[in-house]
C-alpha atoms as a PDB file:
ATOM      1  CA  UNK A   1     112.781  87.420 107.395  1.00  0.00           C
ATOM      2  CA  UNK A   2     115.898  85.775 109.756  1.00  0.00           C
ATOM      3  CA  UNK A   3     119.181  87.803 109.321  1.00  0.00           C
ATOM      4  CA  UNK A   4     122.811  87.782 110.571  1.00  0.00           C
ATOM      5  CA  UNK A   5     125.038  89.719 113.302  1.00  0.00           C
ATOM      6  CA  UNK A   6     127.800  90.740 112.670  1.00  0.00           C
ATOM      7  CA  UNK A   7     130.114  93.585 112.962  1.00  0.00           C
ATOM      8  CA  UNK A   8     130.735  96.952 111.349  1.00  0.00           C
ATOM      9  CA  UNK A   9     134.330  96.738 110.114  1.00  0.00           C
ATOM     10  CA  UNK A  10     134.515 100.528 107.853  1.00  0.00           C
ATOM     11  CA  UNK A  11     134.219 102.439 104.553  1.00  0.00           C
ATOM     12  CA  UNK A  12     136.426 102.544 101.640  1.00  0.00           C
ATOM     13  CA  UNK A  13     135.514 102.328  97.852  1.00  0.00           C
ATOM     14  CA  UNK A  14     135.512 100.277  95.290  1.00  0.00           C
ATOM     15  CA  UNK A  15     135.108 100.596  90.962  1.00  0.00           C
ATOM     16  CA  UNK A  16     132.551  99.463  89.079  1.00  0.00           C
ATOM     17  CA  UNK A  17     133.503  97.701  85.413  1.00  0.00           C
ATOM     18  CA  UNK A  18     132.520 101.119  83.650  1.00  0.00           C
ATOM     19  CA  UNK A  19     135.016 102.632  86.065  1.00  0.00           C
ATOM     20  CA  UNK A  20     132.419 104.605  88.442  1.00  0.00           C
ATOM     21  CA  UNK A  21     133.737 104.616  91.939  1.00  0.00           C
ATOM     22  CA  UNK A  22     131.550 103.489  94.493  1.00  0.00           C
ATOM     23  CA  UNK A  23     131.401 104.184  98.278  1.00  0.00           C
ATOM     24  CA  UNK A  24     130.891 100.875 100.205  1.00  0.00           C
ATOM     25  CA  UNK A  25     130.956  99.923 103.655  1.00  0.00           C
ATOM     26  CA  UNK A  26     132.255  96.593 104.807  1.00  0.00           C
ATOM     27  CA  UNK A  27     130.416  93.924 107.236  1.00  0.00           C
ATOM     28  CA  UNK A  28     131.629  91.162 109.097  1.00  0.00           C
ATOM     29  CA  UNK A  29     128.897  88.513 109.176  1.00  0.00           C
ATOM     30  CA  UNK A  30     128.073  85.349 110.914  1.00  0.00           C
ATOM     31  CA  UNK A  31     128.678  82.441 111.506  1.00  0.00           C
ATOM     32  CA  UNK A  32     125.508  82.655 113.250  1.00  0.00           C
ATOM     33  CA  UNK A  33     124.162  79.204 114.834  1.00  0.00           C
ATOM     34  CA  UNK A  34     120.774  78.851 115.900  1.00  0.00           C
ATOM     35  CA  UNK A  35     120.408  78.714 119.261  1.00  0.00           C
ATOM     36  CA  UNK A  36     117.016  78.767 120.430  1.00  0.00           C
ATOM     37  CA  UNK A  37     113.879  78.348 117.826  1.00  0.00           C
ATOM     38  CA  UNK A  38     110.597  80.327 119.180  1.00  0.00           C
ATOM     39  CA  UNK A  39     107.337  78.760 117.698  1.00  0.00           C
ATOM     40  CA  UNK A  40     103.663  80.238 117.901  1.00  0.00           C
ATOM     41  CA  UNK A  41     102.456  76.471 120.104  1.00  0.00           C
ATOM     42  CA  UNK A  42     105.396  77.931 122.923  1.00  0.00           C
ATOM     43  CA  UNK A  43     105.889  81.196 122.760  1.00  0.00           C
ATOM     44  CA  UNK A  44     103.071  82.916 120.677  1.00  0.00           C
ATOM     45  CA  UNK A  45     105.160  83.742 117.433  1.00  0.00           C
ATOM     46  CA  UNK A  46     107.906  82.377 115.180  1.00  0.00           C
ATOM     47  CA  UNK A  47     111.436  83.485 115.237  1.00  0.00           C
ATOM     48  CA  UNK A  48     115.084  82.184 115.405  1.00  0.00           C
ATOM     49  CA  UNK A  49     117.787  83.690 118.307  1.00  0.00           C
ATOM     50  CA  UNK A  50     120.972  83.166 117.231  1.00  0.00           C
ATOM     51  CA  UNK A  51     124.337  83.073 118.811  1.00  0.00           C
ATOM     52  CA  UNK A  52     127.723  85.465 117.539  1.00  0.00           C
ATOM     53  CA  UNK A  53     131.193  85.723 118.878  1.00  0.00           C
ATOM     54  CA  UNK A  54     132.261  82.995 120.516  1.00  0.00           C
ATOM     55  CA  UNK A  55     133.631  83.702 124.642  1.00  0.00           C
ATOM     56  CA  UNK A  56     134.582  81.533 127.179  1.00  0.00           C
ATOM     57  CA  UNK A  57     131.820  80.127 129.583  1.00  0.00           C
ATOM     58  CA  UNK A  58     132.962  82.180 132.883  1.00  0.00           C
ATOM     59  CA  UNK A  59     132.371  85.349 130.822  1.00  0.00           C
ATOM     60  CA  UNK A  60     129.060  84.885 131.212  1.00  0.00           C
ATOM     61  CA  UNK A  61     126.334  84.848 133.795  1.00  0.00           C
ATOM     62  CA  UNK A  62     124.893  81.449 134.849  1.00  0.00           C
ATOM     63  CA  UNK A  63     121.283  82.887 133.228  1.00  0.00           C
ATOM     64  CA  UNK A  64     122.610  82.498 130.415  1.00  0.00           C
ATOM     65  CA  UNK A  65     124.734  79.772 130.338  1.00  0.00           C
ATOM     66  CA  UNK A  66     121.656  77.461 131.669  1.00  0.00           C
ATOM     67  CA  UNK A  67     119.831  79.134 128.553  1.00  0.00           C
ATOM     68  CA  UNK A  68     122.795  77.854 126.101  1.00  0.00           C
ATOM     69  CA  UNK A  69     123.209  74.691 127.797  1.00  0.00           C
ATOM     70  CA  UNK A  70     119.655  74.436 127.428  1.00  0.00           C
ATOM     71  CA  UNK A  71     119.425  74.472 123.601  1.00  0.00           C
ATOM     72  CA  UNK A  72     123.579  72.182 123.576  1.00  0.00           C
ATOM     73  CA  UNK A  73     124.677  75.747 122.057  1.00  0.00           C
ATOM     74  CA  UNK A  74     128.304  76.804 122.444  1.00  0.00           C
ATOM     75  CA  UNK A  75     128.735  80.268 124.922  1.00  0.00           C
ATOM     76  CA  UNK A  76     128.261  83.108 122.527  1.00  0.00           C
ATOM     77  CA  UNK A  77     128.134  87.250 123.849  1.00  0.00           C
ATOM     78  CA  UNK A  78     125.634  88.328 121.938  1.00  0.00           C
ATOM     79  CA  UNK A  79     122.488  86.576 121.230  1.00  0.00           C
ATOM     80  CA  UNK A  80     119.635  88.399 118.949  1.00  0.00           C
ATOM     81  CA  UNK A  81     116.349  87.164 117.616  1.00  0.00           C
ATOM     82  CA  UNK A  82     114.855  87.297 113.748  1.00  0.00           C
ATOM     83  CA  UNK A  83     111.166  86.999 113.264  1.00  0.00           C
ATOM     84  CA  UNK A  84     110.754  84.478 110.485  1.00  0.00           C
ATOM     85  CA  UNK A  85     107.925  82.745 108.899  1.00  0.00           C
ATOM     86  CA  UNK A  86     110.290  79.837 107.477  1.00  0.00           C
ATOM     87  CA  UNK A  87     111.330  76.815 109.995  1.00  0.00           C
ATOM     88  CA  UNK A  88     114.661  75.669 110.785  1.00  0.00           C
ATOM     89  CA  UNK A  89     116.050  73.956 113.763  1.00  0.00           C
ATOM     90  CA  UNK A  90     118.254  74.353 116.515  1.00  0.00           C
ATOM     91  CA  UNK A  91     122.075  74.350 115.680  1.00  0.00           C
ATOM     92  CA  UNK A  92     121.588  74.905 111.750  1.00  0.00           C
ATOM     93  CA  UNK A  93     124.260  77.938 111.069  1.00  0.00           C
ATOM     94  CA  UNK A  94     123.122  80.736 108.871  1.00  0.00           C
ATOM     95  CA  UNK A  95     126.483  82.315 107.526  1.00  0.00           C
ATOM     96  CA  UNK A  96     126.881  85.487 104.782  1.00  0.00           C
ATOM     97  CA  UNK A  97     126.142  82.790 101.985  1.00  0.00           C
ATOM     98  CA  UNK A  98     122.291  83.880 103.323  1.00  0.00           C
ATOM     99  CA  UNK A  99     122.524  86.799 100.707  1.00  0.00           C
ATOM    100  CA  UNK A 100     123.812  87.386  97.074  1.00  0.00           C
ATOM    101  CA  UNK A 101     125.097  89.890  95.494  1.00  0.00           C
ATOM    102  CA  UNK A 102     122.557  92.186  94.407  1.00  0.00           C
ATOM    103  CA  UNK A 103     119.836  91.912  97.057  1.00  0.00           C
ATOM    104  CA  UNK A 104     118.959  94.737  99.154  1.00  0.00           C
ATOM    105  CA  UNK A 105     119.272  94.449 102.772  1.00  0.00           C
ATOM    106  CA  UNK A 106     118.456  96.762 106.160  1.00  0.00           C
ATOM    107  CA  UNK A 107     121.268  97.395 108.173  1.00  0.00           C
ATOM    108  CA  UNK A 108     120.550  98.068 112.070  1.00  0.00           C
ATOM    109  CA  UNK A 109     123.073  99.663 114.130  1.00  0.00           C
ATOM    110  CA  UNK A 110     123.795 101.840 117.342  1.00  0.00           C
ATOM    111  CA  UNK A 111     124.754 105.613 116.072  1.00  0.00           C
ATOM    112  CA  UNK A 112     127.821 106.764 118.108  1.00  0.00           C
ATOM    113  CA  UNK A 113     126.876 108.863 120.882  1.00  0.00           C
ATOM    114  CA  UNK A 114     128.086 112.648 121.255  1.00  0.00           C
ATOM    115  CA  UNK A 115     126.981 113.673 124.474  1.00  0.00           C
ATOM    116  CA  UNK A 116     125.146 116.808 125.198  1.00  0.00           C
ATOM    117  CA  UNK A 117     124.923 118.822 122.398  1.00  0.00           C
ATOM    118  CA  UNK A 118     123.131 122.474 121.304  1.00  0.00           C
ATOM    119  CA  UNK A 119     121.307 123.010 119.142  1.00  0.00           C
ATOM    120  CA  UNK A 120     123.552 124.121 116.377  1.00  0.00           C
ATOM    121  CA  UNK A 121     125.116 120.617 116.357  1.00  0.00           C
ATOM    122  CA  UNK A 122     121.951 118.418 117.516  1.00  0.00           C
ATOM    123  CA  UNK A 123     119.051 120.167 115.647  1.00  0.00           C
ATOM    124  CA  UNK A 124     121.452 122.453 112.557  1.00  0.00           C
ATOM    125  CA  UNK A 125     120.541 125.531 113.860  1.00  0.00           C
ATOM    126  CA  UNK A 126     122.319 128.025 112.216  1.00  0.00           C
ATOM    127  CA  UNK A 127     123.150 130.428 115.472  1.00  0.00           C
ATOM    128  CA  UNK A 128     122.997 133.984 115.610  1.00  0.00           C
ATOM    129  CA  UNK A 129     125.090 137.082 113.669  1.00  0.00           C
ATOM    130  CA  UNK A 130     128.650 137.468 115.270  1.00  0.00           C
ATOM    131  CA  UNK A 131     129.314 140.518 114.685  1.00  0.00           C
ATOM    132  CA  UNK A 132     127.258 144.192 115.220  1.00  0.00           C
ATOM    133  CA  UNK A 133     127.444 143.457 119.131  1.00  0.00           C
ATOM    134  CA  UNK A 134     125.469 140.109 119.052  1.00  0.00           C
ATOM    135  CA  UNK A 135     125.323 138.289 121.869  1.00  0.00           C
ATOM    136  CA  UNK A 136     123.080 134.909 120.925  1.00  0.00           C
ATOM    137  CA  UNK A 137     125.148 133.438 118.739  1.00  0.00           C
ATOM    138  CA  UNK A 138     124.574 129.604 119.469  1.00  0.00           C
ATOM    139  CA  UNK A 139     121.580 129.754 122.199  1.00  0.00           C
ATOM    140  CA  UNK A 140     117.946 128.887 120.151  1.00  0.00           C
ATOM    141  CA  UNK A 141     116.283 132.350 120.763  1.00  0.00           C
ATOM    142  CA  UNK A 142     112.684 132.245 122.006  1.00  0.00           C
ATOM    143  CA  UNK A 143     111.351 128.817 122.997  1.00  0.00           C
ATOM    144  CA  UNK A 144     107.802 130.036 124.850  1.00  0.00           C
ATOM    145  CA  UNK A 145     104.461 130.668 123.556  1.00  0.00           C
ATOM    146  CA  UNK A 146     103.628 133.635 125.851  1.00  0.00           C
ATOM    147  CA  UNK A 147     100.589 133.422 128.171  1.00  0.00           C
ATOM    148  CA  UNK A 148      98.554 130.760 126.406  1.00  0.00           C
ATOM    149  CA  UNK A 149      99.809 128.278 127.141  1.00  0.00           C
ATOM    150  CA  UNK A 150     102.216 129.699 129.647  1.00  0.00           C
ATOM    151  CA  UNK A 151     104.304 126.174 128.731  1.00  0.00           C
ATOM    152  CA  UNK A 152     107.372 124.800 126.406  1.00  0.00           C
ATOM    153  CA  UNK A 153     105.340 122.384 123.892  1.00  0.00           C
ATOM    154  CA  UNK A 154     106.062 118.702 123.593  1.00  0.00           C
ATOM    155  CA  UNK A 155     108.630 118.523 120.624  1.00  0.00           C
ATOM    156  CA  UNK A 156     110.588 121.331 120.619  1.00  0.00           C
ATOM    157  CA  UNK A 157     114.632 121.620 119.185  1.00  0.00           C
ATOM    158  CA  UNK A 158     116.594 122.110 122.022  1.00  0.00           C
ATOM    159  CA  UNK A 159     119.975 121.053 123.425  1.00  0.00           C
ATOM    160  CA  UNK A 160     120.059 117.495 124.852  1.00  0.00           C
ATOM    161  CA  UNK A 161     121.532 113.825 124.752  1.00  0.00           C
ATOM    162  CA  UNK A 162     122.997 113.420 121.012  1.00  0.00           C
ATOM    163  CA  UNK A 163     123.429 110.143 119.337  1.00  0.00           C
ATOM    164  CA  UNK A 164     123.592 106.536 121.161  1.00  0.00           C
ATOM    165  CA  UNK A 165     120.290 105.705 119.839  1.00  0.00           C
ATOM    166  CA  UNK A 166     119.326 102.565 117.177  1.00  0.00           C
ATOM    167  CA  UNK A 167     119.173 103.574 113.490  1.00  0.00           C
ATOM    168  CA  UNK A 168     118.293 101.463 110.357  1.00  0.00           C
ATOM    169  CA  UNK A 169     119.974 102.145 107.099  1.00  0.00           C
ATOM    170  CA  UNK A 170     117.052 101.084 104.465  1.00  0.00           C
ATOM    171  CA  UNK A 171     117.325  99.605 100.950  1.00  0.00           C
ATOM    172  CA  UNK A 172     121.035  99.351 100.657  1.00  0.00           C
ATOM    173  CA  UNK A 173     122.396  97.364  97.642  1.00  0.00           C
ATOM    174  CA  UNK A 174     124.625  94.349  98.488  1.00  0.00           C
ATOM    175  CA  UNK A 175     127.768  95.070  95.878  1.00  0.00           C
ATOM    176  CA  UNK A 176     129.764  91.751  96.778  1.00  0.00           C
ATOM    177  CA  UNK A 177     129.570  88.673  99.184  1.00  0.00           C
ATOM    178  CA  UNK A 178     133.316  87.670 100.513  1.00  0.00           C
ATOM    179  CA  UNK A 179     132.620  83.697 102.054  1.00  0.00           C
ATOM    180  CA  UNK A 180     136.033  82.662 102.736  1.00  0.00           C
ATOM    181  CA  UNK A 181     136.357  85.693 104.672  1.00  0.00           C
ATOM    182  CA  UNK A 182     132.917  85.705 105.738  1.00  0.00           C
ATOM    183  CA  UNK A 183     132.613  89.560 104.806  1.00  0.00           C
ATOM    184  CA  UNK A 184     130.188  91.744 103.045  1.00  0.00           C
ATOM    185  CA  UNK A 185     130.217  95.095 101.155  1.00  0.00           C
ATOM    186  CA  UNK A 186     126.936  97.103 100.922  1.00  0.00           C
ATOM    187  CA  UNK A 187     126.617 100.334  98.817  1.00  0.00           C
ATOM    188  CA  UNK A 188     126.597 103.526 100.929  1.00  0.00           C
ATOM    189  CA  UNK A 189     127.053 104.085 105.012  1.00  0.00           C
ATOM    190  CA  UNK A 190     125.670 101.983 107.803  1.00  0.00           C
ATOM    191  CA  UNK A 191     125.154 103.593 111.830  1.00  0.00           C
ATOM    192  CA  UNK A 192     127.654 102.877 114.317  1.00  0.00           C
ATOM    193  CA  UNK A 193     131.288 103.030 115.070  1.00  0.00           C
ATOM    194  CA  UNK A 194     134.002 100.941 113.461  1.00  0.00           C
ATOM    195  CA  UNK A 195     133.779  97.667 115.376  1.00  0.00           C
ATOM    196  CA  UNK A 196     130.230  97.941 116.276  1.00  0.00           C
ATOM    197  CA  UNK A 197     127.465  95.442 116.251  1.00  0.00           C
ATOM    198  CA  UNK A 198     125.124  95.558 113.655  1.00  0.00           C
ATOM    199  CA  UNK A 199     122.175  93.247 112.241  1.00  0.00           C
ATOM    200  CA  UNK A 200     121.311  92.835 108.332  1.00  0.00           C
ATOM    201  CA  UNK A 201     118.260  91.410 107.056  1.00  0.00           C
ATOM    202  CA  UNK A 202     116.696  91.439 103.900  1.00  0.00           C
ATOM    203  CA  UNK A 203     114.802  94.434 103.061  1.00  0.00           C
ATOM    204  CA  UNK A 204     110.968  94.148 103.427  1.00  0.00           C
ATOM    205  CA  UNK A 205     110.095  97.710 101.134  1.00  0.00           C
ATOM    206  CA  UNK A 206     112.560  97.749  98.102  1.00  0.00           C
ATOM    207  CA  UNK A 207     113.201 101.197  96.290  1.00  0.00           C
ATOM    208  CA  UNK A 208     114.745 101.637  93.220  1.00  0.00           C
ATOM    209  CA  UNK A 209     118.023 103.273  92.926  1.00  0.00           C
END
C-alpha cells in the first residue's frame, strides 16, 4: 500500500460533537511526487519512491541529482519508497487527499534518542531501598548465572544506548484531513520529535477501538 512523508508537527486536542475531548497529533503530509516507479520486469518487485521537501540542486550530491535528473524530478532531500501492488507513473503527486477521514493508518517514525541510560530509565527498573544503609539503589543487582554457564545470557536488561531507533504507531484513527493546508490529525501519539520525519500508510491489520 503507497503512503506519504511528511513531517511530525505536535499534539494538542480536539472535541468530539458529544463533547469528549480527544488527544490528536498533527501531520504535515505531502505533496509527494513520484519520482522513480520500481516494477517486478526491472527491479524484481513493485513500488513507488517518492520525493518530499523541496532544496536547491547544490544541496545535494551529484548521485543523486543524476538519479532525479534521471526520472525529470525536481531536487527533493528526502526520497522514500512504498511497496504497492497498484501502478502509477512517474511524476503523478500523491498529496493528503490519499486518505479520508476515518481510515486507519501506520505511522513510522524515529523515537528521540536519550543517550546512555540505566536501567531504571531504559528497562523501569524500580532500583533499590534508600534508606536502612542501602547502597544499590539504581545498579540492576545480580546479572550472572554462576558457574554454568559462567556467562551474561543474550537478552538481558541492562544499561545501554536509549531511544534513536524506528518505531511504528499501529491502527491509529485518522480524525480529520486539512487539504488546503495539506495537514492531518490522527487519534493518539506518533514516535519522534516535533519536526521529525515520519511516513503514514494505510494500515494492513485493523483493530477495533
Amino acid at each position: 500500500m503507497a503512503g506519504l512523508i511528511g513531517r511530525k508537527i505536535g499534539m494538542t486536542q480536539i472535541f468530539e460533537e458529544d463533547g469528549r475531548v480527544v488527544p490528536v497529533t498533527v501531520l504535515t503530509l505531502g505533496p509527494c511526487p513520484i519520482v522513480q516507479v520500481r516494477t517486478d520486469e526491472r527491479d524484481g518487485y513493485r513500488a513507488i519512491q517518492l520525493g518530499y521537501d523541496k532544496v536547491e540542486p547544490r544541496k545535494l550530491n551529484k548521485p543523486e541529482r543524476g538519479h532525479l535528473e534521471k526520472g525529470q524530478a525536481e531536487p527533493f532531500r528526502v526520497l522514500r519508497e512504498f511497496r504497492t501492488s497498484e501502478d502509477y507513473e512517474t511524476g503523478h503527486v500523491l498529496d493528503v487527499t490519499f486518505f479520508d477521514a476515518g481510515d486507519r493508518v501506520d505511522v513510522t517514525g524515529r523515537m528521540k534518542g536519550r543517550g546512555f541510560q540505566g536501567v531504571v530509565r531504559r528497562h523501569g527498573f524500580h532500583g533499590g531501598r534508600e534508606t536502612h544503609g542501602n547502597k544499590t539503589h539504581d545498579v540492576p543487582g545480580s546479572i550472572g548465572a554462576s558457574a554454568s554457564p559462567s556467562r551474561v545470557t543474550p537478552g538481558k536488561k541492562l544499561p545501554g544506548q536509549m531511544g534513536d531507533t524506528r518505531r511504528t504507531a499501529r491502527n491509529l484513527k485518522v480524525v480529520k484531513i486539512d487539504p488546503e493546508r495539506h495537514l492531518m490529525l490522527v487519534r493518539g501519539a506518533v514516535p519522534g520529535a516535533r519536526n521529525s520525519l515520519v511516513m503514514v500508510r494505510k494500515t494492513k491489520k485493523t483493530v477495533k477501538g
